[in-house]
C-alpha atoms as a PDB file:
ATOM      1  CA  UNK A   1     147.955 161.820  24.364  1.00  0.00           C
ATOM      2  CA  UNK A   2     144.539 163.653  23.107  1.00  0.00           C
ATOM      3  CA  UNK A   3     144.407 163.868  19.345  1.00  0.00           C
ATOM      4  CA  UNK A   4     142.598 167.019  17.380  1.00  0.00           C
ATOM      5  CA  UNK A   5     141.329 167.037  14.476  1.00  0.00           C
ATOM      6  CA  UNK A   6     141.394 170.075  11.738  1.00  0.00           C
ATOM      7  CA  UNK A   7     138.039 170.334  11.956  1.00  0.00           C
ATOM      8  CA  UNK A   8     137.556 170.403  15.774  1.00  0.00           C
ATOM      9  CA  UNK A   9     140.257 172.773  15.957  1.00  0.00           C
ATOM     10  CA  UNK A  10     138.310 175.276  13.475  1.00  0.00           C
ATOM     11  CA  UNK A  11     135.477 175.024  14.643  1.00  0.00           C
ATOM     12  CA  UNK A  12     135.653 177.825  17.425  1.00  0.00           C
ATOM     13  CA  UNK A  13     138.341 179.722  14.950  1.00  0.00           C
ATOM     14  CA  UNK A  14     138.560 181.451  11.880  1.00  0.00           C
ATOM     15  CA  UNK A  15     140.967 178.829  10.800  1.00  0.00           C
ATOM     16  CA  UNK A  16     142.630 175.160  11.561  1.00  0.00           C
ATOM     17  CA  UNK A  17     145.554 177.294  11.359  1.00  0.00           C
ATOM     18  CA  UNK A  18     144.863 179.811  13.663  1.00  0.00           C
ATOM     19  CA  UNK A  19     143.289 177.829  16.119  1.00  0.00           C
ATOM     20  CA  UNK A  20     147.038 176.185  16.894  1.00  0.00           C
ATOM     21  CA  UNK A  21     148.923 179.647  16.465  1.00  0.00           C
ATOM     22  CA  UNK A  22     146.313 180.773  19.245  1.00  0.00           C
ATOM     23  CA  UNK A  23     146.787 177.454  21.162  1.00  0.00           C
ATOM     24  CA  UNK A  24     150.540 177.239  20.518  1.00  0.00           C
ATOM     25  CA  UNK A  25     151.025 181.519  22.165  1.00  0.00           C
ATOM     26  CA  UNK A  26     148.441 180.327  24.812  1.00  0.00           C
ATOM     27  CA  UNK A  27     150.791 177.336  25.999  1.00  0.00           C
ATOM     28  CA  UNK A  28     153.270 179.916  25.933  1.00  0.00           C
ATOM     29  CA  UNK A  29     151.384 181.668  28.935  1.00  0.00           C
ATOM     30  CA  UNK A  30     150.968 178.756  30.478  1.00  0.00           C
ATOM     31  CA  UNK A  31     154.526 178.001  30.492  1.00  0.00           C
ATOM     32  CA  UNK A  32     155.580 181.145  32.021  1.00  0.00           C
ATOM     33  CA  UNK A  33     152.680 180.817  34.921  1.00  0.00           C
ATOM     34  CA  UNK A  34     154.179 179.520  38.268  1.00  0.00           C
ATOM     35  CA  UNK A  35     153.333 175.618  38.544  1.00  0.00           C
ATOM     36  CA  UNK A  36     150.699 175.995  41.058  1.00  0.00           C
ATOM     37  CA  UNK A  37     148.880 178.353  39.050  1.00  0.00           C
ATOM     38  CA  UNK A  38     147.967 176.965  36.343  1.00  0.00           C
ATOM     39  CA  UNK A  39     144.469 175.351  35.026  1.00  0.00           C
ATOM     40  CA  UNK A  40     142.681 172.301  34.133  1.00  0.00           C
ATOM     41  CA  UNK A  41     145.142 169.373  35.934  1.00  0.00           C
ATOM     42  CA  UNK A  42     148.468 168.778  36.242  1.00  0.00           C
ATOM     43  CA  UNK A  43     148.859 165.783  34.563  1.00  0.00           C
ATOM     44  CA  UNK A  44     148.532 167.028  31.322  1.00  0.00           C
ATOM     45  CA  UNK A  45     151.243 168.786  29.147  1.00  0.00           C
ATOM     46  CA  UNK A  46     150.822 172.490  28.322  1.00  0.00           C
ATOM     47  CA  UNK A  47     150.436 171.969  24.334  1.00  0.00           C
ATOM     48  CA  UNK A  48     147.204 169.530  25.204  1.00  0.00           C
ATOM     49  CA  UNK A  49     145.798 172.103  28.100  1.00  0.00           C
ATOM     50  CA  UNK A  50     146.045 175.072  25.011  1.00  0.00           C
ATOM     51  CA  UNK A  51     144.616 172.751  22.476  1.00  0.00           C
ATOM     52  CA  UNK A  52     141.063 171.634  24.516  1.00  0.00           C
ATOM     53  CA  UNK A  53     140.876 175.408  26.111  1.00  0.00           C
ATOM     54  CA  UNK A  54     140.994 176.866  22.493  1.00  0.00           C
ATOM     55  CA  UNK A  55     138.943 173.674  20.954  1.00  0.00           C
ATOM     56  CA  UNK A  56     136.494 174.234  23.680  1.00  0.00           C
ATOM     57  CA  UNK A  57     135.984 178.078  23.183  1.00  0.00           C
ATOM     58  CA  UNK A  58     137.588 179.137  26.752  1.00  0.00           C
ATOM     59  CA  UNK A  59     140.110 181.171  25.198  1.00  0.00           C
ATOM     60  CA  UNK A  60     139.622 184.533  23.882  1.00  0.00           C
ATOM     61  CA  UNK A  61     141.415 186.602  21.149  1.00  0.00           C
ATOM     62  CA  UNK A  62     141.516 189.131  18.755  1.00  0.00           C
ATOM     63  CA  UNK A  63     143.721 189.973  16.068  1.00  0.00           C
ATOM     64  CA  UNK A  64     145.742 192.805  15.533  1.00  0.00           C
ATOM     65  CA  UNK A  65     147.305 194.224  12.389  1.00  0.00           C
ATOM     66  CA  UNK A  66     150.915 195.038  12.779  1.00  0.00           C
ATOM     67  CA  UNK A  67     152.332 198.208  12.663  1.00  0.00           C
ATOM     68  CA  UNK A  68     154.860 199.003   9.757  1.00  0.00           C
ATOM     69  CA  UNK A  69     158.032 200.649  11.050  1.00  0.00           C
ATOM     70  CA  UNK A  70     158.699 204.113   8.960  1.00  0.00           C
ATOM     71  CA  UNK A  71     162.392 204.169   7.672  1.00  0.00           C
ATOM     72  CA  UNK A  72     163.718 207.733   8.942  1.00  0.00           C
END
């Protein structure tokens, strides 16, 4: 098991916080990727292949403001 830091998780993010919301929506993806698709190994569980792709600046992302629903 690979162990991140706060500050090596922030350091390609706006945020320590953000960079495991990114990670934790990327393993998501990964998860739903058939098993010989996916990246970097197969050894390694999905939360640790999200954590070094987003600690080492492979994964992009942008954030979008959510839309407020109008009450009719």
């Amino acid at each position: 098991m690979r162990v991140f830091t706060p500050s090596e998780i922030a350091e390609h993010n706006q945020s320590k916080y953000l960079g495991v919301f990114v990670a934790a929506k990327y393993a998501r993806e990964l998860n739903m990727l058939p098993r010989d698709n996916l990246p970097l190994g197969e050894e390694k569980k999905l939360s640790t292949r999200a954590l070094e792709a987003v600690t080492s600046g492979q994964v992009e992302y942008r954030l979008v403001r959510r839309r407020r629903l109008e009450m009719e």
